[in-house]
N, C-alpha and C. Protein backbone atom coordinates (compact mmCIF):
# COMPACT_ATOMS: atom_id res chain seq x y z
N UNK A 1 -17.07 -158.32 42.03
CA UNK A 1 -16.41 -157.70 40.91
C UNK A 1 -16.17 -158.78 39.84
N UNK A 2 -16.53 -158.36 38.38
CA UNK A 2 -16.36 -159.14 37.57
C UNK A 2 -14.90 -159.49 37.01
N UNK A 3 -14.94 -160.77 36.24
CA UNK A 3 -13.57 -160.63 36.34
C UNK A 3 -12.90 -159.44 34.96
N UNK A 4 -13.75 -159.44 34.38
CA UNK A 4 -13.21 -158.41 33.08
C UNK A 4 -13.12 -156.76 33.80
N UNK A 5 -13.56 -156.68 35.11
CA UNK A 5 -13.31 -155.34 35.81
C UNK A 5 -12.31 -155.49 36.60
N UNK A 6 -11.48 -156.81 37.04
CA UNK A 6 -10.33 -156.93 37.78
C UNK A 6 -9.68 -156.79 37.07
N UNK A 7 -9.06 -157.08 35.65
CA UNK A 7 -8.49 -157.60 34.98
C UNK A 7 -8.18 -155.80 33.76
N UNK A 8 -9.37 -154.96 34.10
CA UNK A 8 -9.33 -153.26 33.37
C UNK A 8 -8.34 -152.79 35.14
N UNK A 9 -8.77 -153.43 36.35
CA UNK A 9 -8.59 -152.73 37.33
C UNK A 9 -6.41 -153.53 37.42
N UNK A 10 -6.24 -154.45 36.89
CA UNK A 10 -4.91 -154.53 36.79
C UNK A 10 -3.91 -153.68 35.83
N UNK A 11 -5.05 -153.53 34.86
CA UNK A 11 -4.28 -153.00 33.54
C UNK A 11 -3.97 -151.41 34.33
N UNK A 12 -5.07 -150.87 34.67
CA UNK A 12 -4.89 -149.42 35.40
C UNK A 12 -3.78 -149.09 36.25
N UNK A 13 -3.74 -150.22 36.93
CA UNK A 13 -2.82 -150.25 38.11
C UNK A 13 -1.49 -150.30 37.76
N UNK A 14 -1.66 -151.27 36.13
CA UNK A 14 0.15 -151.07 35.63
C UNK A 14 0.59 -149.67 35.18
N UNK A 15 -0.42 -149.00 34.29
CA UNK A 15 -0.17 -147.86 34.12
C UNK A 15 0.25 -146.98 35.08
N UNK A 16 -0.65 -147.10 36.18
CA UNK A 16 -0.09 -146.24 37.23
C UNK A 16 0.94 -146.25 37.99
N UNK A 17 1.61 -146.99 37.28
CA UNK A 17 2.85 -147.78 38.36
C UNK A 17 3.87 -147.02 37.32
N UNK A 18 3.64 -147.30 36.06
CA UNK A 18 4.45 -147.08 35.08
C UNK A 18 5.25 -145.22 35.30
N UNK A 19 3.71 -144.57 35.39
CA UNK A 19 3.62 -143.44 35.52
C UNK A 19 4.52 -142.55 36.85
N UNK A 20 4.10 -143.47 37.84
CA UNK A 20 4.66 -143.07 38.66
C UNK A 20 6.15 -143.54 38.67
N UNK A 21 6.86 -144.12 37.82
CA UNK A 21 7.97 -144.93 38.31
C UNK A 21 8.61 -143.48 36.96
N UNK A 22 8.22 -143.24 36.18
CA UNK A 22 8.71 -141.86 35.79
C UNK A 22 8.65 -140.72 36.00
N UNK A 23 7.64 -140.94 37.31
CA UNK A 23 7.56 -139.21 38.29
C UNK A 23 8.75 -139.65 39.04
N UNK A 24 9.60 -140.44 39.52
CA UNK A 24 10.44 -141.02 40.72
C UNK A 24 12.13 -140.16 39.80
N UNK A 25 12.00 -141.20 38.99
CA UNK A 25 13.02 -140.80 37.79
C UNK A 25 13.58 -138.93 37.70
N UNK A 26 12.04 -138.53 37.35
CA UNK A 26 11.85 -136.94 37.10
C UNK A 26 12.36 -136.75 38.30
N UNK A 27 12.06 -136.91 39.39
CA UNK A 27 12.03 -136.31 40.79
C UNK A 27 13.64 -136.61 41.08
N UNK A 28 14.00 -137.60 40.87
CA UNK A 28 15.71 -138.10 41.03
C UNK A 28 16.40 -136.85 40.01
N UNK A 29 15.94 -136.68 39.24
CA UNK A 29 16.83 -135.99 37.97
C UNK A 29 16.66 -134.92 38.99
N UNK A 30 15.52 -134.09 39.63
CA UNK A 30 15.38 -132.62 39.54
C UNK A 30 16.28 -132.84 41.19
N UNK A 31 16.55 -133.89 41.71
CA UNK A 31 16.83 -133.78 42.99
C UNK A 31 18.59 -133.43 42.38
N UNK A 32 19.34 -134.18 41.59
CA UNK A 32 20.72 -134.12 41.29
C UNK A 32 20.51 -132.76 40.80
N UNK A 33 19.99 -132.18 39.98
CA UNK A 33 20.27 -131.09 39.38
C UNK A 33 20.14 -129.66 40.81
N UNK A 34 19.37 -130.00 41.47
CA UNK A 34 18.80 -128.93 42.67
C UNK A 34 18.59 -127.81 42.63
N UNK A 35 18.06 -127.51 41.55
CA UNK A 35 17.36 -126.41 41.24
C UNK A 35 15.68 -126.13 41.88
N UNK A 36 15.41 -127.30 41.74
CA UNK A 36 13.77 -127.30 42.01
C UNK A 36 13.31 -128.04 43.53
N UNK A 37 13.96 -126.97 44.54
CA UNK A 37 13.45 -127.49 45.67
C UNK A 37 11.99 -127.40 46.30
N UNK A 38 10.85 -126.85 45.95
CA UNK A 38 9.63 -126.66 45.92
C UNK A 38 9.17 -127.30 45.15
N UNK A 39 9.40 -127.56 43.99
CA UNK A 39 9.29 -128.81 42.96
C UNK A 39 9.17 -130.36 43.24
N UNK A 40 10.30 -130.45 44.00
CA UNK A 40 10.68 -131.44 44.42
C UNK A 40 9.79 -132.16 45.77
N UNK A 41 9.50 -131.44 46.53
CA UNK A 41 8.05 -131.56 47.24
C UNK A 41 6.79 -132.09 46.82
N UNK A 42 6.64 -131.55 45.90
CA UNK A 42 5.02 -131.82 45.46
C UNK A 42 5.36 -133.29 44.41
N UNK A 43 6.49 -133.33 44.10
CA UNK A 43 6.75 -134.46 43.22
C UNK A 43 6.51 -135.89 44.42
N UNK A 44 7.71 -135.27 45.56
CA UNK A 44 7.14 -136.59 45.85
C UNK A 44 5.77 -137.05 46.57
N UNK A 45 5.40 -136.34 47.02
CA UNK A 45 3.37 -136.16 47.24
C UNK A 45 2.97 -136.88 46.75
N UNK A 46 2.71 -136.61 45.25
CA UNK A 46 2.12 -137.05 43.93
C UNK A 46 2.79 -138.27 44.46
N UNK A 47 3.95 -138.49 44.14
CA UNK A 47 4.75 -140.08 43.86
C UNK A 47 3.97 -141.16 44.97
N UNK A 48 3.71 -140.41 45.96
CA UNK A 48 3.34 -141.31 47.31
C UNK A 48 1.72 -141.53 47.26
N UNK A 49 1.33 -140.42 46.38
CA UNK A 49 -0.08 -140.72 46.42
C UNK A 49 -0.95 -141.82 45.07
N UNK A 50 0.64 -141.58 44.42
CA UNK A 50 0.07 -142.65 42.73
C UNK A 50 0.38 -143.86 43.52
N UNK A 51 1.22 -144.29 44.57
CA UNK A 51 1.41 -145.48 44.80
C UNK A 51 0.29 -146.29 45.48
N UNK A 52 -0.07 -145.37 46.46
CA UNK A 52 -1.63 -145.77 46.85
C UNK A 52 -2.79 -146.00 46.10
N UNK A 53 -2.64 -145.20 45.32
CA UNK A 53 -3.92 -145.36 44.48
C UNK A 53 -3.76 -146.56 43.22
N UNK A 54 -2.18 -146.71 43.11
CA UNK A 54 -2.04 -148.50 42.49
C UNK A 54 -2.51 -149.44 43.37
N UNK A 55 -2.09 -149.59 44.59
CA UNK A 55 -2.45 -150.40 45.47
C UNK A 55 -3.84 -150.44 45.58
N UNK A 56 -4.88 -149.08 45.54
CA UNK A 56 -6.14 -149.62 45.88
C UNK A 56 -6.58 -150.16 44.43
N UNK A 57 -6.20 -149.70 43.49
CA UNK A 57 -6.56 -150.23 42.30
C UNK A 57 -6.20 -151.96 41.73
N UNK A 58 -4.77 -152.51 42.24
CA UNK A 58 -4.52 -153.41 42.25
C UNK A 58 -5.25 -154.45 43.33
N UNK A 59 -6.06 -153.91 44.76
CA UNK A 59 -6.69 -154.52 45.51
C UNK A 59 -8.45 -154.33 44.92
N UNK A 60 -8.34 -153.89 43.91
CA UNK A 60 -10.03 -153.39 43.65
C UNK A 60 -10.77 -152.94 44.24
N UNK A 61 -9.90 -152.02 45.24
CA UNK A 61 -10.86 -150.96 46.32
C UNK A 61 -10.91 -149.79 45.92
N UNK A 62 -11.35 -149.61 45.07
CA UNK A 62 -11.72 -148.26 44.32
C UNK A 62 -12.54 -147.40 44.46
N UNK A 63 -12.43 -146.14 45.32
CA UNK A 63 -14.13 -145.92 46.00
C UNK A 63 -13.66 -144.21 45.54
N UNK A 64 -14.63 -143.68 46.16
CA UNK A 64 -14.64 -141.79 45.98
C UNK A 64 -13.27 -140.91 46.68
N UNK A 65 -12.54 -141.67 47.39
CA UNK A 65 -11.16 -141.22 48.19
C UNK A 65 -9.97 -141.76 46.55
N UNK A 66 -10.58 -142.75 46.09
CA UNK A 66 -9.49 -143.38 44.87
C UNK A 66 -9.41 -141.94 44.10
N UNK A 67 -10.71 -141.57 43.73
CA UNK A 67 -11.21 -140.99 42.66
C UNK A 67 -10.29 -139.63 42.83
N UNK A 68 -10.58 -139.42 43.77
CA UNK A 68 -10.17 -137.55 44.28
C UNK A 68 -9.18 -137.39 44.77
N UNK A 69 -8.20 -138.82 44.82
CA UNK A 69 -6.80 -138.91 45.29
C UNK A 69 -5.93 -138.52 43.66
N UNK A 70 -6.86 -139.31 42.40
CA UNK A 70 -6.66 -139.34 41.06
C UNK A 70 -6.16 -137.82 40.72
N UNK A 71 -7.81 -137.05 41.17
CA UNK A 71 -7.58 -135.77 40.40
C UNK A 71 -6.55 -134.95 41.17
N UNK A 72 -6.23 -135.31 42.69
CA UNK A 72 -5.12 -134.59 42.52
C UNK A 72 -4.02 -134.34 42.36
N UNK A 73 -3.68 -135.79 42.33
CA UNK A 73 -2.37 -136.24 41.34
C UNK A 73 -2.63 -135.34 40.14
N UNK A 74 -3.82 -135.45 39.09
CA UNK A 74 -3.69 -134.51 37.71
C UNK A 74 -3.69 -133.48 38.08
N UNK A 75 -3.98 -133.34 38.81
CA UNK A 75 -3.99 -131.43 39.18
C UNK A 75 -2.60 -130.99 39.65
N UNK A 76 -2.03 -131.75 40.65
CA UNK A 76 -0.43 -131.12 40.84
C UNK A 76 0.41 -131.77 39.65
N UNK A 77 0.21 -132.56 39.27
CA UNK A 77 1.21 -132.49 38.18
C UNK A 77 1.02 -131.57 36.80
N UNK A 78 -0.46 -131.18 36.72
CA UNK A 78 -0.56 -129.83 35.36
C UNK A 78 0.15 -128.94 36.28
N UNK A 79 -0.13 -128.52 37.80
CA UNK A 79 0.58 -127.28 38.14
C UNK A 79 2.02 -126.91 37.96
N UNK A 80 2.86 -128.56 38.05
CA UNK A 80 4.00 -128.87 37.76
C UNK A 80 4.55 -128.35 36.89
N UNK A 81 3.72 -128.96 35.56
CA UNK A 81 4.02 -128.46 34.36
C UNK A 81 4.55 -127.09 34.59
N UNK A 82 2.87 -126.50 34.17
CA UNK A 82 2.88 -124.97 34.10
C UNK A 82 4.22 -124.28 35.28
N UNK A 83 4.70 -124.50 36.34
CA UNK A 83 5.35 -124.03 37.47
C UNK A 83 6.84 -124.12 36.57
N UNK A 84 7.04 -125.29 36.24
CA UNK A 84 8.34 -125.48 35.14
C UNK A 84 8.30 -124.66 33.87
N UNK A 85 7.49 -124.74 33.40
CA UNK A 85 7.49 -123.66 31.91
C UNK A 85 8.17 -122.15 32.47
N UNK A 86 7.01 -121.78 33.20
CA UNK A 86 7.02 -120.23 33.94
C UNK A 86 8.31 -120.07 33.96
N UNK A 87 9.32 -121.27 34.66
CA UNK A 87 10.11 -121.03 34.89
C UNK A 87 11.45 -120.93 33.78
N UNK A 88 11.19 -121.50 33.12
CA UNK A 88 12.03 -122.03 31.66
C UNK A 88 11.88 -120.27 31.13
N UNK A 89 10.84 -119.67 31.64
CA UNK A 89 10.66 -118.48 30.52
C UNK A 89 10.98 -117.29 31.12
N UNK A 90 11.80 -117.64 32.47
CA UNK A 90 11.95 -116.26 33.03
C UNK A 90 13.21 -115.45 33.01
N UNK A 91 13.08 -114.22 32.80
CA UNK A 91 13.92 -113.62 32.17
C UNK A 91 14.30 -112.85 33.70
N UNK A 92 15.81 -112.62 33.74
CA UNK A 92 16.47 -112.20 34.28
C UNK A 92 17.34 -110.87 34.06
N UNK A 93 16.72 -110.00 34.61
CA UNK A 93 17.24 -108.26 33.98
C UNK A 93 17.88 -107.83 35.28
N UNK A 94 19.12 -106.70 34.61
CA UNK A 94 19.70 -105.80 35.28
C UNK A 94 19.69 -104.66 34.80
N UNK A 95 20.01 -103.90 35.44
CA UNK A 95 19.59 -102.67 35.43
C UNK A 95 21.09 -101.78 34.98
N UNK A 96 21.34 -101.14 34.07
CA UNK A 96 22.12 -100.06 34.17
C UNK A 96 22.31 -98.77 34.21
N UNK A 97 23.18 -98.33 34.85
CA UNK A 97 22.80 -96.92 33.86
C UNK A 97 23.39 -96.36 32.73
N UNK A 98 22.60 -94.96 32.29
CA UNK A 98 22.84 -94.74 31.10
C UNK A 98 24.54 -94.17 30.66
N UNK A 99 25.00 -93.99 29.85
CA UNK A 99 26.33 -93.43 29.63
C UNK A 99 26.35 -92.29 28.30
N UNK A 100 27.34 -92.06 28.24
CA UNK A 100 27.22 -90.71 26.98
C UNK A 100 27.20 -91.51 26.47
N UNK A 101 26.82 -90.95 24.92
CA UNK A 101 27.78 -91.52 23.79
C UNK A 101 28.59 -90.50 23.09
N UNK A 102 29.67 -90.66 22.34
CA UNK A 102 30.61 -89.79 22.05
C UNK A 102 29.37 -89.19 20.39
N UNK A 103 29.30 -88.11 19.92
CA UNK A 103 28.37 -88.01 18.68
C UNK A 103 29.04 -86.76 18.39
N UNK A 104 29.00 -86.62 16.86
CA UNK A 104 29.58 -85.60 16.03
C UNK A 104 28.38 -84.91 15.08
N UNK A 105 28.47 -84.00 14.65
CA UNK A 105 26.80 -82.84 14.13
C UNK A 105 27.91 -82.95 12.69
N UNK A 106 27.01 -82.78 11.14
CA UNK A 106 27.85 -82.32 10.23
C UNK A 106 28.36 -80.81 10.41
N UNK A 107 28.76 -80.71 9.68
CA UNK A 107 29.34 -79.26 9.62
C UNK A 107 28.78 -78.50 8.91
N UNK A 108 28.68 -76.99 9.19
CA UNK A 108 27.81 -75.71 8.71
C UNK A 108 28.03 -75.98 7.02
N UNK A 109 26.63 -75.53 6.72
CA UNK A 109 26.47 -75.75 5.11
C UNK A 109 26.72 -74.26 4.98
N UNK A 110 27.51 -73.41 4.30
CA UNK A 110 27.57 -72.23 4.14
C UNK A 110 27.29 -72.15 2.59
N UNK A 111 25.99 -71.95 1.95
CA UNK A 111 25.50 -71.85 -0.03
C UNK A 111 26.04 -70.31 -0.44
N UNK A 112 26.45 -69.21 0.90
CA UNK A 112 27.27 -68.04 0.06
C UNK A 112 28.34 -68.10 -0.39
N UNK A 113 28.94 -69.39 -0.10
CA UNK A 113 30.34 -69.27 -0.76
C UNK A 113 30.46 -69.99 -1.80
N UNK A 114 31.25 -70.66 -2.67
CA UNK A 114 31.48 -71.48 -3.83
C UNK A 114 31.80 -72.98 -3.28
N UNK A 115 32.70 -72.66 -2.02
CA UNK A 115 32.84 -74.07 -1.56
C UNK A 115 31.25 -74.63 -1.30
N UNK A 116 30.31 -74.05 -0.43
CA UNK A 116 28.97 -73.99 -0.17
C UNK A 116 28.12 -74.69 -0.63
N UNK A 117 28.17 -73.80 -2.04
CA UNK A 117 27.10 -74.22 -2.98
C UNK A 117 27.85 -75.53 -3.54
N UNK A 118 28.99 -76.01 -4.09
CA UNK A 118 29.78 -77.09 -4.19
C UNK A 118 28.93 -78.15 -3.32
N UNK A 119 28.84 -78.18 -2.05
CA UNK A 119 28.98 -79.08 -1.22
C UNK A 119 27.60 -79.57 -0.97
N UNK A 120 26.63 -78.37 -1.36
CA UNK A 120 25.18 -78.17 -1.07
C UNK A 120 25.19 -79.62 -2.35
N UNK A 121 25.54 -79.57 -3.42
CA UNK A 121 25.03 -79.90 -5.17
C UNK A 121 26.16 -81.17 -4.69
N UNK A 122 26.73 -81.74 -4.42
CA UNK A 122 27.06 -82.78 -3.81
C UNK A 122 26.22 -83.65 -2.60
N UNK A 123 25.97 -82.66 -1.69
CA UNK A 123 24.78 -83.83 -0.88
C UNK A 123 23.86 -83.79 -1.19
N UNK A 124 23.38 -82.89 -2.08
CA UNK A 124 21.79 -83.53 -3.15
C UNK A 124 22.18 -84.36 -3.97
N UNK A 125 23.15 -84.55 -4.73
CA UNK A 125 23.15 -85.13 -5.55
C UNK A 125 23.86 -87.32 -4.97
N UNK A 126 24.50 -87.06 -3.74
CA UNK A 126 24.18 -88.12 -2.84
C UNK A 126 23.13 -88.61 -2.65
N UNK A 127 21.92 -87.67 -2.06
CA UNK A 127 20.57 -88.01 -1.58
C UNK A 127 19.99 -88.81 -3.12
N UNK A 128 20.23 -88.08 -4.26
CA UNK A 128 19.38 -88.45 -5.58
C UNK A 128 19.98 -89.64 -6.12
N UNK A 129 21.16 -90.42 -5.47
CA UNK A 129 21.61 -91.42 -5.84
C UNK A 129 21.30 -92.66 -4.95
N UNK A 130 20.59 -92.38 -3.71
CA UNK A 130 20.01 -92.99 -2.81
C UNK A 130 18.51 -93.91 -3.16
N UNK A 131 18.50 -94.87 -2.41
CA UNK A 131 17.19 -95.45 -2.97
C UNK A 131 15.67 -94.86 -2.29
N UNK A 132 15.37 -93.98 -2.87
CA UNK A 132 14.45 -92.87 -2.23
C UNK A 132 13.24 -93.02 -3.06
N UNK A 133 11.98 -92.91 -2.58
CA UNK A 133 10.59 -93.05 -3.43
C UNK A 133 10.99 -92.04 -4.33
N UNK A 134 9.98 -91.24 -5.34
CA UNK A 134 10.03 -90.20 -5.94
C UNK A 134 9.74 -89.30 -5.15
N UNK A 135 8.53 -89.60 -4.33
CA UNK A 135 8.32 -88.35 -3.78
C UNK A 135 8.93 -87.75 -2.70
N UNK A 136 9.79 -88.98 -2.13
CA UNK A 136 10.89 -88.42 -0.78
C UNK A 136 12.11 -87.52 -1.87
N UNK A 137 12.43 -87.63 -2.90
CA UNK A 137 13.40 -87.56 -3.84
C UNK A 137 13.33 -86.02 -4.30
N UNK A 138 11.67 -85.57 -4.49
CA UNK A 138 11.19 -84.53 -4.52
C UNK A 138 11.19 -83.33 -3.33
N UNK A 139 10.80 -84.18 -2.70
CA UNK A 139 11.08 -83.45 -1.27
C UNK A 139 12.19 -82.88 -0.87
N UNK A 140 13.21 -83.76 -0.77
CA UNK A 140 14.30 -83.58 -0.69
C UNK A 140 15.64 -82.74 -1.61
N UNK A 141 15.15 -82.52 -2.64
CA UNK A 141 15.42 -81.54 -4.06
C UNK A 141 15.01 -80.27 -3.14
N UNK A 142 13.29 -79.65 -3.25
CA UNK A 142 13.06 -78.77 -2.95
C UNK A 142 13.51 -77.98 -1.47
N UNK A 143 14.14 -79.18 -0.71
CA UNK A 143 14.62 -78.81 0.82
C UNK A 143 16.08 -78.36 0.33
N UNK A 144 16.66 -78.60 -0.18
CA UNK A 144 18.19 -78.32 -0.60
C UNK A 144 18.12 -76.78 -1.17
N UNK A 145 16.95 -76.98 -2.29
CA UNK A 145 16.89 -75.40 -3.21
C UNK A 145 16.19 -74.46 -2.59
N UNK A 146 15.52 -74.51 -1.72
CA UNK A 146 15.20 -73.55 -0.54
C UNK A 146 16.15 -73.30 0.48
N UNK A 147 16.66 -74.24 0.42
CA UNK A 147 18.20 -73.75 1.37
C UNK A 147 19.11 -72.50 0.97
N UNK A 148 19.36 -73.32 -0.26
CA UNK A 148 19.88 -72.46 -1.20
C UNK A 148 19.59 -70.82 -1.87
N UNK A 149 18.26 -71.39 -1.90
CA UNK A 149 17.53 -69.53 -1.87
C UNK A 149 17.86 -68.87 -0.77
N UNK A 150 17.91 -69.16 0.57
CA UNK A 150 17.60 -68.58 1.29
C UNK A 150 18.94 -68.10 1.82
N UNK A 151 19.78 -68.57 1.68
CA UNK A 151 21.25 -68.72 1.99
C UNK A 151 21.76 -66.96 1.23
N UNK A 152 20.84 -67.55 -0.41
CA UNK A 152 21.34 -66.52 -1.29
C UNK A 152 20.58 -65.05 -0.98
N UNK A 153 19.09 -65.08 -0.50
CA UNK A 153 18.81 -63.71 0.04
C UNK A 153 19.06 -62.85 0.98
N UNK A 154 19.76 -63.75 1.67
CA UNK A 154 20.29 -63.42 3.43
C UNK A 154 21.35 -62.84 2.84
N UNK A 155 22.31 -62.62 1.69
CA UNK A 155 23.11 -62.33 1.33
C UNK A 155 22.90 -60.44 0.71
N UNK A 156 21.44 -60.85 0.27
CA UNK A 156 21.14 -59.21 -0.17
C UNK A 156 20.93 -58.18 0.64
């Protein structure tokens, strides 16, 4: 081994040390908090398996067991990730049931009487003070004065 490949194979090895010495940290935090006992498993896995793979890297025994020890360190720690998010995002529902609600109906529009028609030419004239397109405005005119007709023929 050359020495400029011992010397990439030290630098690696610090990183990996580094790395792992903040999976230890993570793993201490999630152990005080104890929420993440399945978590906490695979953390230390990973932790035990980055240490080896400093060691073979710091000994320059780097072979196809280094390699595939690597990816699965990256692989449980993306699962990590993702396993923590999932969890950050989970929503917790209960169930109730439904209840009345207390609700009141307006009161009978009667257009045969004077009070009636009064009251009719008051809630149109509410509605026409409302912020209404024209053509809801229209609509709503002709729904009142058909009321009103009809109020008045039922009368004949």
């Amino acid at each position: 081994m050359s020495a400029q490949q011992q010397a990439e194979y030290q630098r690696l090895a610090g990183q990996q040390g580094a790395v792992q010495k903040s999976l230890d940290q993570l793993s201490q935090e999630a152990k005080n908090s104890g929420e993440f006992s399945k978590l906490l498993g695979d953390l230390d896995r990973v932790a035990e398996e980055m240490k080896e793979v400093q060691t073979d890297l710091t000994q320059g025994n780097v072979n196809p067991e280094t390699v595939k020890k690597q990816e699965r360190i990256l692989s449980r720690l993306l699962e990590s990730t993702r396993s923590m998010r999932e969890r950050d995002y989970e929503k917790k529902r209960t169930a109730s049931a439904g209840t009345a609600l207390p609700h009141s109906s307006p009161a009978d529009l009667d257009p045969s009487t004077q009070a009636g028609k009064d009251r009719l030419r008051d809630e149109l004239r509410k509605v026409l003070e409302g912020t209404y397109s024209k053509d809801y405005e229209e609509l709503i005119r002709k729904y009142y004065e058909q009321l009103e007709r009809e109020k008045v023929d039922d009368r004949r």
